[in-house]
Protein backbone atom coordinates (compact mmCIF):
# COMPACT_ATOMS: atom_id res chain seq x y z
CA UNK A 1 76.37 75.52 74.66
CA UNK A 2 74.95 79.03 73.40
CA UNK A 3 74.52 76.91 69.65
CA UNK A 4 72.19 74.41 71.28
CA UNK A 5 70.09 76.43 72.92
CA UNK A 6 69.40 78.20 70.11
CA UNK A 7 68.94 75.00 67.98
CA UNK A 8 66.42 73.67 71.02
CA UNK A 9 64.55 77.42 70.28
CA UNK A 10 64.23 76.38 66.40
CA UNK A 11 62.95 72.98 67.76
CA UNK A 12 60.68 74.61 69.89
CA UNK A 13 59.45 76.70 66.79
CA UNK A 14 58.49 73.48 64.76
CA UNK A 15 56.71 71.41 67.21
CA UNK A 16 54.72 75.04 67.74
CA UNK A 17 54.06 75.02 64.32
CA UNK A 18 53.31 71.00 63.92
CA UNK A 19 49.60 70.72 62.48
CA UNK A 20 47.00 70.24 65.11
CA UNK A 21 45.35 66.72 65.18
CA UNK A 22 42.63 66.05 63.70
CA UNK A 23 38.98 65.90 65.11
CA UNK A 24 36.50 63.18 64.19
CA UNK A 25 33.60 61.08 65.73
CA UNK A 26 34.14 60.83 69.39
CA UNK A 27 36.09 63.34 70.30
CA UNK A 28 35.40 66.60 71.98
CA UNK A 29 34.99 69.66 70.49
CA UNK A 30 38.30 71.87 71.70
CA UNK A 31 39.00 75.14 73.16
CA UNK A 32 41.14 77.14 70.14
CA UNK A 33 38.20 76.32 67.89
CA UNK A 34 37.30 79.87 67.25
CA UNK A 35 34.68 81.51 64.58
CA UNK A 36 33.21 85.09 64.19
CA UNK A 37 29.78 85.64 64.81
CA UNK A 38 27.54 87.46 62.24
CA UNK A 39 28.34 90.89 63.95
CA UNK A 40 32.10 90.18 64.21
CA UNK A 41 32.54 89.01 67.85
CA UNK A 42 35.11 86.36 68.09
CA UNK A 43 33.89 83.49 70.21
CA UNK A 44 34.72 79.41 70.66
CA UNK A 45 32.64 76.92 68.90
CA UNK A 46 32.01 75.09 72.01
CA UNK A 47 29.39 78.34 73.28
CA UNK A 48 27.23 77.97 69.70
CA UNK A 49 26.24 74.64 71.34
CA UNK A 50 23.01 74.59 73.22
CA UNK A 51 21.61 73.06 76.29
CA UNK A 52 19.62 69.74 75.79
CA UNK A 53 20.28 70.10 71.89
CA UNK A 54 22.42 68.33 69.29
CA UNK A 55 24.01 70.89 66.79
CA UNK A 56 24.88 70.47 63.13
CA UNK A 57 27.64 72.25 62.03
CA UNK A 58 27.75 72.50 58.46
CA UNK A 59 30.65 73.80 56.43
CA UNK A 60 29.60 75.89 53.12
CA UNK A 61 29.70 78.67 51.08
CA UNK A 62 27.10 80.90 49.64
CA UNK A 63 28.44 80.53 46.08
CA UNK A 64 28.39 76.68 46.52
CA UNK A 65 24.90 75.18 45.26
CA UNK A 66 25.95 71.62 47.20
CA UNK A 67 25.87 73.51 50.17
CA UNK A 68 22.62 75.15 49.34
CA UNK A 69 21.07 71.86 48.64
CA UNK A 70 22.77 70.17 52.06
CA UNK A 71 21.00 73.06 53.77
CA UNK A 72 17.59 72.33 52.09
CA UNK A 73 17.77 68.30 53.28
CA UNK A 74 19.06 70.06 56.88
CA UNK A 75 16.33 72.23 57.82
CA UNK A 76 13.70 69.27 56.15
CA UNK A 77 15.50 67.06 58.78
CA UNK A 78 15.44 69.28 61.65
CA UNK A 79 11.06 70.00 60.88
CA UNK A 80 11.12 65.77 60.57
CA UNK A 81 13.09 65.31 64.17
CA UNK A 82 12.14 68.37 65.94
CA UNK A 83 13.74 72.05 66.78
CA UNK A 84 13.78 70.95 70.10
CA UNK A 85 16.17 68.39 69.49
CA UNK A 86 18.59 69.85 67.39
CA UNK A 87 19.64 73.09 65.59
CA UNK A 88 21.59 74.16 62.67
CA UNK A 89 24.30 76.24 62.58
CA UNK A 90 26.19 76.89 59.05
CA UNK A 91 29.72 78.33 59.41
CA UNK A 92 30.48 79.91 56.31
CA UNK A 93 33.42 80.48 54.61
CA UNK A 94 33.00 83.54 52.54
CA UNK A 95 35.38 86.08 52.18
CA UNK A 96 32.77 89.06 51.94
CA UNK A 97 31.64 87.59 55.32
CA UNK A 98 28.57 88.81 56.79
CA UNK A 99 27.00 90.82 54.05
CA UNK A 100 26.81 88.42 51.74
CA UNK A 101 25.69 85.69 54.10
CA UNK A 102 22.94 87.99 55.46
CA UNK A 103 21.96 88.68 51.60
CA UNK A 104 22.31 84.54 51.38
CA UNK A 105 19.64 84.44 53.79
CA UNK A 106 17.21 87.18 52.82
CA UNK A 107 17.01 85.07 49.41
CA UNK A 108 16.67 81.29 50.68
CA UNK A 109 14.97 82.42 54.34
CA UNK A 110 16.56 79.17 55.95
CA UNK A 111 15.85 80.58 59.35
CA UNK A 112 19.27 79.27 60.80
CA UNK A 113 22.21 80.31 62.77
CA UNK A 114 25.11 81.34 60.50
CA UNK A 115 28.51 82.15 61.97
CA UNK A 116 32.04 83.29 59.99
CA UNK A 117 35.22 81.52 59.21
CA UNK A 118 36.27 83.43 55.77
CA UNK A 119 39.97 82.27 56.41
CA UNK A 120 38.99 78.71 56.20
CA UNK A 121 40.44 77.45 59.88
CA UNK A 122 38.19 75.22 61.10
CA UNK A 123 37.24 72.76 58.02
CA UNK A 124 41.14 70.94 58.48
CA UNK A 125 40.76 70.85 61.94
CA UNK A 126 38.15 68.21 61.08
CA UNK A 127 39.54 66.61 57.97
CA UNK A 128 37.55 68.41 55.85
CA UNK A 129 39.18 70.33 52.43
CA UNK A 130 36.12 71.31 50.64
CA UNK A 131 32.71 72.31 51.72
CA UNK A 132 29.57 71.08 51.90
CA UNK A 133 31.24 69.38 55.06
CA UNK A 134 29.33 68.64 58.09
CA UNK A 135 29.60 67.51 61.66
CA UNK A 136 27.06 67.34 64.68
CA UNK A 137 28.47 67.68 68.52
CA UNK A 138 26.20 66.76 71.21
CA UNK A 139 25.31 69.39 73.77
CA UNK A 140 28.29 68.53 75.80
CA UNK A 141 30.34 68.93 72.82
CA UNK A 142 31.20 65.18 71.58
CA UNK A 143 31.53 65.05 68.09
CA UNK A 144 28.84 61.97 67.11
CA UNK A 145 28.97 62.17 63.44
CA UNK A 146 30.90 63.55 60.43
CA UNK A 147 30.56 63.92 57.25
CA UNK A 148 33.10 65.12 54.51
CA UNK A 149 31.23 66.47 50.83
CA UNK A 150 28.07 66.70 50.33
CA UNK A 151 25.75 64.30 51.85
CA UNK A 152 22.99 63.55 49.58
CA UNK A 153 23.51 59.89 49.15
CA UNK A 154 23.77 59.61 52.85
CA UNK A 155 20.80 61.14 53.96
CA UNK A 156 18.87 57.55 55.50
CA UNK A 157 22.43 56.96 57.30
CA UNK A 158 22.50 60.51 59.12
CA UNK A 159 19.06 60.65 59.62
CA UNK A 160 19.38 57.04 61.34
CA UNK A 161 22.60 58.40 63.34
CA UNK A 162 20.55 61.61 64.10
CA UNK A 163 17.56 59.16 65.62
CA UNK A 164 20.54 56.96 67.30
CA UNK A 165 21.85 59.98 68.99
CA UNK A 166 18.61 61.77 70.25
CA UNK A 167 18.41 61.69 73.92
């Protein structure tokens, strides 16, 4: 009896440890999605969303020139469709963390949000291995488009999903 309760423990352990599903178009963003802001606070995804706004979240790196590029055609997009309809938000992935995103910024002057995930969490949770990666969550937090790599040939299609989506 004592031998299968431990072996229900071990069982226990795995299903604990079981990869969490996947999130893609149509779902809702979760609590346990978690990122650092740019002054280290801790905080979920869901409160980077704003009120009345749809929110691209793109994936990237400041040594990645993809994701440099992606963030060019973003911030073009957002001047084309309006701040007042969406906003930009670039987790990044680097190890150094804030100081070199802040020197990131000072150099290309995006004027964006960024926020931290140097341990590289959050890109599986959506399917995503590699960064640029990108995904925009209305201001409820529904996931209406993603985007794995960078999106350059795909451009017309998210700017036609972006339109589709705008309230």
């Amino acid at each position: 009896m004592l031998l299968l309760g431990m072996l229900s423990g071990v069982a226990l352990a795995a299903d604990e440890m079981a990869p969490l599903p996947v999130l893609k178009s149509g779902d809702m963003l979760t609590d346990n999605l978690k990122v650092q802001t740019m002054d280290g606070k801790t905080i979920e995804l869901k409160s980077a969303l704003e009120e009345g706004k749809y929110t691209v979240f793109q994936f990237m790196t400041t040594a990645c020139g993809a994701c440099q590029a992606e963030l060019v055609n973003l911030a073009r997009l957002q001047k084309e469709l309006g701040a007042d309809k969406y906003t930009i938000k670039s987790i990044a992935m680097d190890l150094l963390g804030a100081d070199a995103v802040k020197a990131y910024e000072a150099r290309n002057k995006f004027g964006i949000t960024y926020l931290l995930d140097p341990e590289f969490k959050l890109p599986p949770r959506f399917g995503f291995n590699y960064t640029p990666s990108l995904f925009i969550a209305d201001a409820s937090g529904k996931i209406v488009f993603s985007q794995g790599g960078y999106a350059d040939a795909a451009w017309d299609m998210i700017k036609g999903k972006m339109i589709m989506a705008m309230p």
